[in-house]
Protein backbone atom coordinates (compact mmCIF):
# COMPACT_ATOMS: atom_id res chain seq x y z
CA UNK A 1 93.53 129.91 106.89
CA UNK A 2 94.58 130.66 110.70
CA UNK A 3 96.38 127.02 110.85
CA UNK A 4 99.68 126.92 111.91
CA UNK A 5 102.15 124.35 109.98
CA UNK A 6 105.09 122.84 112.16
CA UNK A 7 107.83 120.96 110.32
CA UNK A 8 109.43 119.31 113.15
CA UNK A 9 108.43 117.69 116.17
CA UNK A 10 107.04 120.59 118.45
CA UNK A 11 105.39 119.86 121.76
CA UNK A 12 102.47 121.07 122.33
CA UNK A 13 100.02 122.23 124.95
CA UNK A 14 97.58 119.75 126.09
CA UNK A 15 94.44 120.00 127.81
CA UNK A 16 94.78 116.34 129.38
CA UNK A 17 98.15 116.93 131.37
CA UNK A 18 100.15 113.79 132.37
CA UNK A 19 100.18 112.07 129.58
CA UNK A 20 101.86 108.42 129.25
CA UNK A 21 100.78 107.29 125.86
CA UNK A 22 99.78 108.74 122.77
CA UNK A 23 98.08 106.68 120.04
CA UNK A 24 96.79 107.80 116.85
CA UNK A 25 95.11 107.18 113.42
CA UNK A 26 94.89 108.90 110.54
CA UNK A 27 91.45 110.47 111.73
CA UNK A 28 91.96 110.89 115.31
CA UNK A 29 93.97 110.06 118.77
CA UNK A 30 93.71 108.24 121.91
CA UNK A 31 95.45 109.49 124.99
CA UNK A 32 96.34 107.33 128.04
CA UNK A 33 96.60 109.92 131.27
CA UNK A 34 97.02 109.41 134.99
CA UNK A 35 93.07 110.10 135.22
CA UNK A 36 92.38 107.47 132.32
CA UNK A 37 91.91 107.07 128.43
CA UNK A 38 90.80 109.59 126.16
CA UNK A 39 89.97 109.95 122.79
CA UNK A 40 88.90 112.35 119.82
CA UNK A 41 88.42 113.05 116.38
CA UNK A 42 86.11 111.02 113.65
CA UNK A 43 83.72 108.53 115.66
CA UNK A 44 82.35 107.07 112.31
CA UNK A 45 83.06 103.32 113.12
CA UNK A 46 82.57 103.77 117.12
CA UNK A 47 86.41 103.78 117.36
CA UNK A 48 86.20 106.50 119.76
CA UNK A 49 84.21 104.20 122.21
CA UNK A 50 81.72 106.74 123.98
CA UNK A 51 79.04 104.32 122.39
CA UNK A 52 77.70 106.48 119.58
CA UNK A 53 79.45 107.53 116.05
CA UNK A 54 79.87 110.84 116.91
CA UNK A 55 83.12 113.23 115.81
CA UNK A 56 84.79 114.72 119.03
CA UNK A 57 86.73 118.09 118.21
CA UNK A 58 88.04 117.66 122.10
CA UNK A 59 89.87 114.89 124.23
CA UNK A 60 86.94 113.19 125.88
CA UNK A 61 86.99 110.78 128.44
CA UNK A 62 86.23 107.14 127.75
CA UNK A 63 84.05 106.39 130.45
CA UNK A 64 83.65 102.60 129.90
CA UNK A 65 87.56 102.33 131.43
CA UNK A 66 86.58 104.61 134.95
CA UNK A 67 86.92 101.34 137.53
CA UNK A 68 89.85 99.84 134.99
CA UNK A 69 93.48 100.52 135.67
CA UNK A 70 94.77 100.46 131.78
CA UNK A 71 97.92 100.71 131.15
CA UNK A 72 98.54 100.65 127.33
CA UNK A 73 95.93 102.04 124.40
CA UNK A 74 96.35 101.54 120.46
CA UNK A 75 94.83 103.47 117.60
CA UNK A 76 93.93 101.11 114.69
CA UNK A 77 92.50 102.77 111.29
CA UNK A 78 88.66 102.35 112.28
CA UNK A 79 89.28 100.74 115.58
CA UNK A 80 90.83 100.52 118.95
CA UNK A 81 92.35 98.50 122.00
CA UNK A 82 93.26 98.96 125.77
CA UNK A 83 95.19 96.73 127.72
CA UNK A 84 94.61 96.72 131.40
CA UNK A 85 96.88 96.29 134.23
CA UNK A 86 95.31 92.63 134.55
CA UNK A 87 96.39 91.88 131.60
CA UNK A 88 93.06 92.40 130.11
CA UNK A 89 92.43 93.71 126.44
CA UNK A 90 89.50 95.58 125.45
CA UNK A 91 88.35 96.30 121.73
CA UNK A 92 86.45 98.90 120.10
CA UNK A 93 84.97 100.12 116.49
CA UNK A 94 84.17 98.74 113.28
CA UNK A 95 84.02 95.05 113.88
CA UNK A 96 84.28 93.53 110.08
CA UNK A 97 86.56 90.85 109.40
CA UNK A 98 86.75 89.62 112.73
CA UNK A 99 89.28 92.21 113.95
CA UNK A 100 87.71 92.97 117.33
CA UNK A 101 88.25 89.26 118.07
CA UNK A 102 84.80 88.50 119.91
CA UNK A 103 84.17 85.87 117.52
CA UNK A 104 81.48 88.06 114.88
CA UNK A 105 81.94 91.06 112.85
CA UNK A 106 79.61 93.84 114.74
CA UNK A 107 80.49 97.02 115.30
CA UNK A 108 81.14 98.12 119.33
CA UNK A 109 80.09 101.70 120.24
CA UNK A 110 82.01 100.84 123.70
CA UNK A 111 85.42 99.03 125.02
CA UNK A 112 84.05 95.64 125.24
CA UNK A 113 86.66 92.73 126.76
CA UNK A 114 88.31 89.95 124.73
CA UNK A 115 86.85 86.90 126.00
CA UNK A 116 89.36 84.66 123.98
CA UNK A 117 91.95 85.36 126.08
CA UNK A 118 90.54 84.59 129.20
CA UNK A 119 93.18 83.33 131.63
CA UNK A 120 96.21 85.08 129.65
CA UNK A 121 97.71 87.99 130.99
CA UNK A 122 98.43 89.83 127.60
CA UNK A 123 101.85 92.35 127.72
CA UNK A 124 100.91 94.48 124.77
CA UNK A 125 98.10 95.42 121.89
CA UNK A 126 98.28 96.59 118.57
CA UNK A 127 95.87 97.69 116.40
């Protein structure tokens, strides 16, 4: 197996450059760079928001978030959030149990905004 094994925090290269956030779940990442959000790894639930279920094996750019300014991004276990300078949040992914928080339990292939918090300016997300 050509895999290297690191026992201590090592940084890496990255393909992205300028990163300011790095989110991640136990079956794949979400980046937040000066040239937006990215994402990769299993797509099972949507959580990877390029609306399909697709794996990625590569950062690639959530395109939903290119006219948003977002400012904060959090990897949940089969789904995901963005916050937006606005104070916006966004939600992602497998959609059971009411976790999304749009009210229902579908799935969303694509970032689609919280309406429950419209006229809050949120400060931070957590998945």
């Amino acid at each position: 197996e050509d895999v290297a094994r690191l026992n201590t925090p090592t940084r890496l290269p990255s393909p992205l450059g300028g990163e300011r956030a790095v989110s991640v779940w136990r079956r794949g990442s979400l980046a937040l760079t000066s040239g937006g959000v990215w994402s990769w790894g299993s797509g099972m639930e949507g959580q990877l928001g390029h609306g399909d279920r697709q794996d990625q094996l590569l950062p690639k750019k959530i395109e939903a978030f290119a006219d948003q300014r977002v400012v904060a991004v959090s990897a949940g276990g089969d789904h995901s959030l963005a916050l937006t300078a606005n104070g916006a949040v966004w939600s992602w992914g497998f959609g059971g149990f009411g976790k999304l928080g749009h009210g229902d339990e579908q799935d969303q292939l694509l970032p689609k905004k919280i309406e429950a918090f419209a006229g809050q300016r949120v400060v931070a997300v957590s998945a």
